[in-house]
PDB file of N, CA and C in Angstrom:
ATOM      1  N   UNK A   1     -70.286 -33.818-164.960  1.00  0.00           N
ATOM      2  CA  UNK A   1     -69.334 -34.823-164.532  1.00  0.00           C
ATOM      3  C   UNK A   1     -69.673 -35.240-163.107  1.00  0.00           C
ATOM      4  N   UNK A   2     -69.663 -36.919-162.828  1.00  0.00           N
ATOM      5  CA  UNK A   2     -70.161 -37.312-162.033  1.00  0.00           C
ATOM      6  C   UNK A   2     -68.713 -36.916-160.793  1.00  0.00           C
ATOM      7  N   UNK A   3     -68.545 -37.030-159.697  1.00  0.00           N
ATOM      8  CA  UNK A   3     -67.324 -36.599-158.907  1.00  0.00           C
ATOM      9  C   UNK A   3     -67.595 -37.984-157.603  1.00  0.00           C
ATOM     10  N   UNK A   4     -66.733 -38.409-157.247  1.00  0.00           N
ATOM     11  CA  UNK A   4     -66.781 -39.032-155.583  1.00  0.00           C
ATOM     12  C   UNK A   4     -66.372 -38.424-154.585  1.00  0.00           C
ATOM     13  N   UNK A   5     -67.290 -38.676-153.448  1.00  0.00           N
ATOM     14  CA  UNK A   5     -67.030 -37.962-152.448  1.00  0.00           C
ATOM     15  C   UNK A   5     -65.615 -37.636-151.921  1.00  0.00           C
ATOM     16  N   UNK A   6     -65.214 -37.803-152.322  1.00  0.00           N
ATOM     17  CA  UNK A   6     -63.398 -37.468-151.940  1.00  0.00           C
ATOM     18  C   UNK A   6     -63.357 -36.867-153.003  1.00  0.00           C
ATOM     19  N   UNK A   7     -63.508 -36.333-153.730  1.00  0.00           N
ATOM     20  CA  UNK A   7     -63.041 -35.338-154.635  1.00  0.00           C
ATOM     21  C   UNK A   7     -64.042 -34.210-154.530  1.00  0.00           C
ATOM     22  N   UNK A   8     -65.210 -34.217-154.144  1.00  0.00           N
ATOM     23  CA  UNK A   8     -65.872 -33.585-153.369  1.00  0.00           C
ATOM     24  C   UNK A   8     -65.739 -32.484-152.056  1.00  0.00           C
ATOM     25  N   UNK A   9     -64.926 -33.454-151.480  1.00  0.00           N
ATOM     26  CA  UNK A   9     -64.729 -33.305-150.173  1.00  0.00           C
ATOM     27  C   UNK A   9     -63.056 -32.470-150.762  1.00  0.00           C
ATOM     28  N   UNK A  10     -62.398 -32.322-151.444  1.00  0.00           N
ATOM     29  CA  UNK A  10     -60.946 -32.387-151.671  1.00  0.00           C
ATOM     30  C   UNK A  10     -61.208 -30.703-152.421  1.00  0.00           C
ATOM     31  N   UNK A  11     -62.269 -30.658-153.017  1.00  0.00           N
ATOM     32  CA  UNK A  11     -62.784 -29.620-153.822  1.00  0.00           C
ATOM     33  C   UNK A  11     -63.807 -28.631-152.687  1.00  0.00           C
ATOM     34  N   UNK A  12     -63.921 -28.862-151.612  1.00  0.00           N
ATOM     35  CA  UNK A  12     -64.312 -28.270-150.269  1.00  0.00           C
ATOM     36  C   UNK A  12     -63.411 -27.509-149.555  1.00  0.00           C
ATOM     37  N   UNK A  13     -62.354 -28.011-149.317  1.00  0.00           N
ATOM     38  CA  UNK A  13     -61.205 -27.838-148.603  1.00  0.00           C
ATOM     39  C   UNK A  13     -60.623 -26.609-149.405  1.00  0.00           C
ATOM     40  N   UNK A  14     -60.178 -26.960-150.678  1.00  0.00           N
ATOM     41  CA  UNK A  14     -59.967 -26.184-150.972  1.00  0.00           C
ATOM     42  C   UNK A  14     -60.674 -24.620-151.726  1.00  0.00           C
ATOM     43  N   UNK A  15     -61.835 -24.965-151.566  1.00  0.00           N
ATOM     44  CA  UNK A  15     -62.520 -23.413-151.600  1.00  0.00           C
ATOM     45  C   UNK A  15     -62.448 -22.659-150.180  1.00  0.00           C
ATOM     46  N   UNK A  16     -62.240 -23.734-148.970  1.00  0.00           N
ATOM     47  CA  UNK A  16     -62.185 -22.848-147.753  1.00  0.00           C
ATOM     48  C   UNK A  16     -60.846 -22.546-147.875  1.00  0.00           C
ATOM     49  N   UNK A  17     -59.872 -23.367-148.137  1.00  0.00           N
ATOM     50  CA  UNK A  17     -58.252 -22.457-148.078  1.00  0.00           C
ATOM     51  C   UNK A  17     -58.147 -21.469-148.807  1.00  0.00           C
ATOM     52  N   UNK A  18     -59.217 -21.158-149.746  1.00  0.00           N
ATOM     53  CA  UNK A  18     -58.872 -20.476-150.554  1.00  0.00           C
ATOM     54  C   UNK A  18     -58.976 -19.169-150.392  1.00  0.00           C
ATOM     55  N   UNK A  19     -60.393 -18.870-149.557  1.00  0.00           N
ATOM     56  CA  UNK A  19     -61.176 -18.065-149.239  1.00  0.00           C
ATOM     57  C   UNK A  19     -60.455 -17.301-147.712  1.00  0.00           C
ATOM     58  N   UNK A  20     -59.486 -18.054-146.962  1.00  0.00           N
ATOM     59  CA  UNK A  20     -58.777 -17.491-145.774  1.00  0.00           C
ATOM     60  C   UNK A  20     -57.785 -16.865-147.171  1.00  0.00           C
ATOM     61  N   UNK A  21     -56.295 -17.432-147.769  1.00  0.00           N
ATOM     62  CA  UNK A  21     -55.938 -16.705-148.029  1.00  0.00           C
ATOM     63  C   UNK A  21     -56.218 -15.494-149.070  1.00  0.00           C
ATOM     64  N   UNK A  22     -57.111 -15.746-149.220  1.00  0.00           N
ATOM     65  CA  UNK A  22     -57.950 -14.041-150.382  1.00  0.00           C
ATOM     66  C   UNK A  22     -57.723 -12.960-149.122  1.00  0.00           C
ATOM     67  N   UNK A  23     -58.170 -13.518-147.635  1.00  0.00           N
ATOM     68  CA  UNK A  23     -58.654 -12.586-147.168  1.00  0.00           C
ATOM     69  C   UNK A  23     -56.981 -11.819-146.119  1.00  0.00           C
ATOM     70  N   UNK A  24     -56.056 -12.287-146.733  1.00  0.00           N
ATOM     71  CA  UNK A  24     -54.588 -12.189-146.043  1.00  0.00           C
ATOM     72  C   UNK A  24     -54.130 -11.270-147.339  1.00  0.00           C
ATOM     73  N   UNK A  25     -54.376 -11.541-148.150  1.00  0.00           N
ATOM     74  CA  UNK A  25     -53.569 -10.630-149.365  1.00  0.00           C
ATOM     75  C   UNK A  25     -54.428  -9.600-150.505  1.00  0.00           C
ATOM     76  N   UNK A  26     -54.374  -9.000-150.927  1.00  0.00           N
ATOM     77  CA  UNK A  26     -54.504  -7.475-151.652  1.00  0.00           C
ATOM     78  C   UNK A  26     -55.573  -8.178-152.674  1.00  0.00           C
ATOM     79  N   UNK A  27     -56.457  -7.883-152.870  1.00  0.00           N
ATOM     80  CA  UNK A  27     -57.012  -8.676-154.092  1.00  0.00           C
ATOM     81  C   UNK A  27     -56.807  -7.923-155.680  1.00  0.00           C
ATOM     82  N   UNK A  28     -56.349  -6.730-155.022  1.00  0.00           N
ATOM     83  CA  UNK A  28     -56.238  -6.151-156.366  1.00  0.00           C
ATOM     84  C   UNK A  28     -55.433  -6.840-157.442  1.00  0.00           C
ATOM     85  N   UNK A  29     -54.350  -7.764-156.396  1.00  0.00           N
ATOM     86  CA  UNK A  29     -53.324  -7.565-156.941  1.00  0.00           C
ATOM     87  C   UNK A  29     -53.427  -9.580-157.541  1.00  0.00           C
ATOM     88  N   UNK A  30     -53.797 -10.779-156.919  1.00  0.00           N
ATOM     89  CA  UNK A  30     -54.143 -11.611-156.814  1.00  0.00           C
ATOM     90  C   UNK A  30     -55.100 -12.330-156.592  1.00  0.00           C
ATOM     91  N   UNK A  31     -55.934 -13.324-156.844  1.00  0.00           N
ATOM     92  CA  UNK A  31     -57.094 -13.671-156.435  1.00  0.00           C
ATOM     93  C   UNK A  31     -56.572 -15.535-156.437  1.00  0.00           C
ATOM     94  N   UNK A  32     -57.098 -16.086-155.669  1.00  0.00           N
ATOM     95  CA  UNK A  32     -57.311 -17.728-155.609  1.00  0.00           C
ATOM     96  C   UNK A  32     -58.586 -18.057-155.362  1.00  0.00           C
ATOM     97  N   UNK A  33     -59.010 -18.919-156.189  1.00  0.00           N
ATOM     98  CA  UNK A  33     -60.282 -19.618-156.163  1.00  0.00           C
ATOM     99  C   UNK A  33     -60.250 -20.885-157.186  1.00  0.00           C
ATOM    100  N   UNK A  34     -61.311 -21.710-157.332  1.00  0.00           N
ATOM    101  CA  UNK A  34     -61.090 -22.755-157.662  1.00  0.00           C
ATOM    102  C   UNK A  34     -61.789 -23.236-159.008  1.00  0.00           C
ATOM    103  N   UNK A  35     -61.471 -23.521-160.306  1.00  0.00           N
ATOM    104  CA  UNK A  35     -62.298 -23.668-161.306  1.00  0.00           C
ATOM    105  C   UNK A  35     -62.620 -25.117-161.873  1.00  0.00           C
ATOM    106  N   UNK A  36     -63.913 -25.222-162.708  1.00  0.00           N
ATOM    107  CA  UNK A  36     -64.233 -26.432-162.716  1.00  0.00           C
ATOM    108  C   UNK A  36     -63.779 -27.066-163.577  1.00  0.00           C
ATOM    109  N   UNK A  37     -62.867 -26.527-165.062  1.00  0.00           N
ATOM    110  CA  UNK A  37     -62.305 -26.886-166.120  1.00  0.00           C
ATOM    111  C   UNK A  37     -61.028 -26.007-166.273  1.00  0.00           C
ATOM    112  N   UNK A  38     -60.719 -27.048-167.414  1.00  0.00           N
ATOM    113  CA  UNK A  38     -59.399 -26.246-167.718  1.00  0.00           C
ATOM    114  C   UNK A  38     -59.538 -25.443-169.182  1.00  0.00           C
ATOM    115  N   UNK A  39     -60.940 -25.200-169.681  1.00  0.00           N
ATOM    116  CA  UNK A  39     -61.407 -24.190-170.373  1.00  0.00           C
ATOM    117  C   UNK A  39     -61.342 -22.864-169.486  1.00  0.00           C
ATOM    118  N   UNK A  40     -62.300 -23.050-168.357  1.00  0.00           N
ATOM    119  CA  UNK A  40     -62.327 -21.880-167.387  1.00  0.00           C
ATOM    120  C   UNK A  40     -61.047 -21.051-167.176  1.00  0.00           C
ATOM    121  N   UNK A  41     -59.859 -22.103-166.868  1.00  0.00           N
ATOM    122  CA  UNK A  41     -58.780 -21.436-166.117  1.00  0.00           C
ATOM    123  C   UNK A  41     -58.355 -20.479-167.182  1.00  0.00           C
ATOM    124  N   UNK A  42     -58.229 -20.997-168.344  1.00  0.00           N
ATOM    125  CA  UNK A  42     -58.033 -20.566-169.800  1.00  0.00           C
ATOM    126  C   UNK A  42     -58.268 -19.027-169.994  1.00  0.00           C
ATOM    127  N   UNK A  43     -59.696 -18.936-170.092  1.00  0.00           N
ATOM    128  CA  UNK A  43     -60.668 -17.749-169.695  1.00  0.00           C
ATOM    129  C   UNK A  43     -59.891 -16.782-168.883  1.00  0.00           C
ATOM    130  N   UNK A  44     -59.320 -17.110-167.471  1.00  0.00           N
ATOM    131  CA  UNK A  44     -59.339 -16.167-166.310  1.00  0.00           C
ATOM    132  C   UNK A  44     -57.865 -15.982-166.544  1.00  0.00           C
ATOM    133  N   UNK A  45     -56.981 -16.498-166.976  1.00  0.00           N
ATOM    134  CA  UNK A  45     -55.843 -16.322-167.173  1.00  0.00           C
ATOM    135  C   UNK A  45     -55.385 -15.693-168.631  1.00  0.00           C
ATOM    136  N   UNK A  46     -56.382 -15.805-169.480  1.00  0.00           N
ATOM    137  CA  UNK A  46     -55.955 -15.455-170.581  1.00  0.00           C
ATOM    138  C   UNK A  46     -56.826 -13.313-170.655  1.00  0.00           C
ATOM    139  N   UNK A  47     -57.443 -13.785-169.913  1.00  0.00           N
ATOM    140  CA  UNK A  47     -58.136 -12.289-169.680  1.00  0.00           C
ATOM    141  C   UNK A  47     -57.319 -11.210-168.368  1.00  0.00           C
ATOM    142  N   UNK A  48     -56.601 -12.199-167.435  1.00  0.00           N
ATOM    143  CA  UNK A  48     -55.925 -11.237-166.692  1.00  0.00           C
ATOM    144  C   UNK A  48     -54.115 -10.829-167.700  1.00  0.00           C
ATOM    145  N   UNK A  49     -53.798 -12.019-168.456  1.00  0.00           N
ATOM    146  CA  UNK A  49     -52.957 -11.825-168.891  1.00  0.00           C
ATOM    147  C   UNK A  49     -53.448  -9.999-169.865  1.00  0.00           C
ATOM    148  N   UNK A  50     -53.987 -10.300-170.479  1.00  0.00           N
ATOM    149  CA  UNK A  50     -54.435  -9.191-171.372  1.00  0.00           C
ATOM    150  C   UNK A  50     -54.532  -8.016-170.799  1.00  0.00           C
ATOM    151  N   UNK A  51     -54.866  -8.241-169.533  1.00  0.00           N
ATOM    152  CA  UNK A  51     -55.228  -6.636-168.595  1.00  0.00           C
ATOM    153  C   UNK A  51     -54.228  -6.163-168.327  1.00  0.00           C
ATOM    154  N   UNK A  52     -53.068  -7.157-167.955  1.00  0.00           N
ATOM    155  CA  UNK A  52     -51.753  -6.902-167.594  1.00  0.00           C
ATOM    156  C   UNK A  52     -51.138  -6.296-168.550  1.00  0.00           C
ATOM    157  N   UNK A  53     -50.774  -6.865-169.692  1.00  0.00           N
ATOM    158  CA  UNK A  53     -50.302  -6.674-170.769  1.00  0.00           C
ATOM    159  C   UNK A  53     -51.091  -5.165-171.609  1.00  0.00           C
ATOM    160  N   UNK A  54     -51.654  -4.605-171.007  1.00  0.00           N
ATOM    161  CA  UNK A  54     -52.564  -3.116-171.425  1.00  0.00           C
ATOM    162  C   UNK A  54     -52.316  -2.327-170.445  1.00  0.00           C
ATOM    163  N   UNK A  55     -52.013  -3.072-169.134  1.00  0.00           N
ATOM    164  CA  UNK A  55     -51.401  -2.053-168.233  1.00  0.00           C
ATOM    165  C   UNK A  55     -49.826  -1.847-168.153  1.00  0.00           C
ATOM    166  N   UNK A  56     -48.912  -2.430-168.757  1.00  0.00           N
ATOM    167  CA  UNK A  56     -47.683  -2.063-168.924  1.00  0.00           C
ATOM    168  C   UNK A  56     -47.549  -1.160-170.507  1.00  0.00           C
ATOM    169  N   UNK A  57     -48.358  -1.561-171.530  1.00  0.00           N
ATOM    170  CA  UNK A  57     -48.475  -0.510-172.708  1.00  0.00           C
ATOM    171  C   UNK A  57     -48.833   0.554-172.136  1.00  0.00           C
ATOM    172  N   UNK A  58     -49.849   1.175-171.213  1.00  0.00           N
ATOM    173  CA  UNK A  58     -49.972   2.436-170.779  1.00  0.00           C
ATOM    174  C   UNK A  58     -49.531   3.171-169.720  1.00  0.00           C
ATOM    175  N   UNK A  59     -48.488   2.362-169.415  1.00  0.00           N
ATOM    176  CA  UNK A  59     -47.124   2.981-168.414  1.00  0.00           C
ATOM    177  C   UNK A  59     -46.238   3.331-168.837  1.00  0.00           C
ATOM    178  N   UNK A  60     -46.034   2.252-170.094  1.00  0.00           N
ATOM    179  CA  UNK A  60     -44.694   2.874-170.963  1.00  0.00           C
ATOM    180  C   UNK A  60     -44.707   3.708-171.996  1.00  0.00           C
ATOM    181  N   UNK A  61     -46.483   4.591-172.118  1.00  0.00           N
ATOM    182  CA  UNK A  61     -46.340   5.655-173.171  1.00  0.00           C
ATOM    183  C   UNK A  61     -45.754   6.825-172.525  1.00  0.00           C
TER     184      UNK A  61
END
């Protein structure tokens, strides 16, 4: 996908905001970063959901 420089530039910004607050909060616990689809987000959310959801089954045995 072709992008214009302002979306470029908009997609810059926010990998540097992203990258200060990673470095303010716990990563264990959260992560921010920036993805290129909304397949991707899919992926990272549907795989932390799952981790989550395996870590409350093995708290509550």
């Amino acid at each position: 996908m072709q992008l214009r420089g302002i979306e470029e530039k908009k997609i810059e910004c926010a990998r540097k905001f992203f990258k200060q607050v990673n470095h303010k909060i716990d990563p264990q616990h959260v992560k921010y970063d920036v993805v290129d689809s909304y397949g991707r987000l899919m992926e990272i959310v549907g795989n932390k959901t799952l981790y989550f959801h395996e870590e409350i089954k093995a708290d509550s045995r």
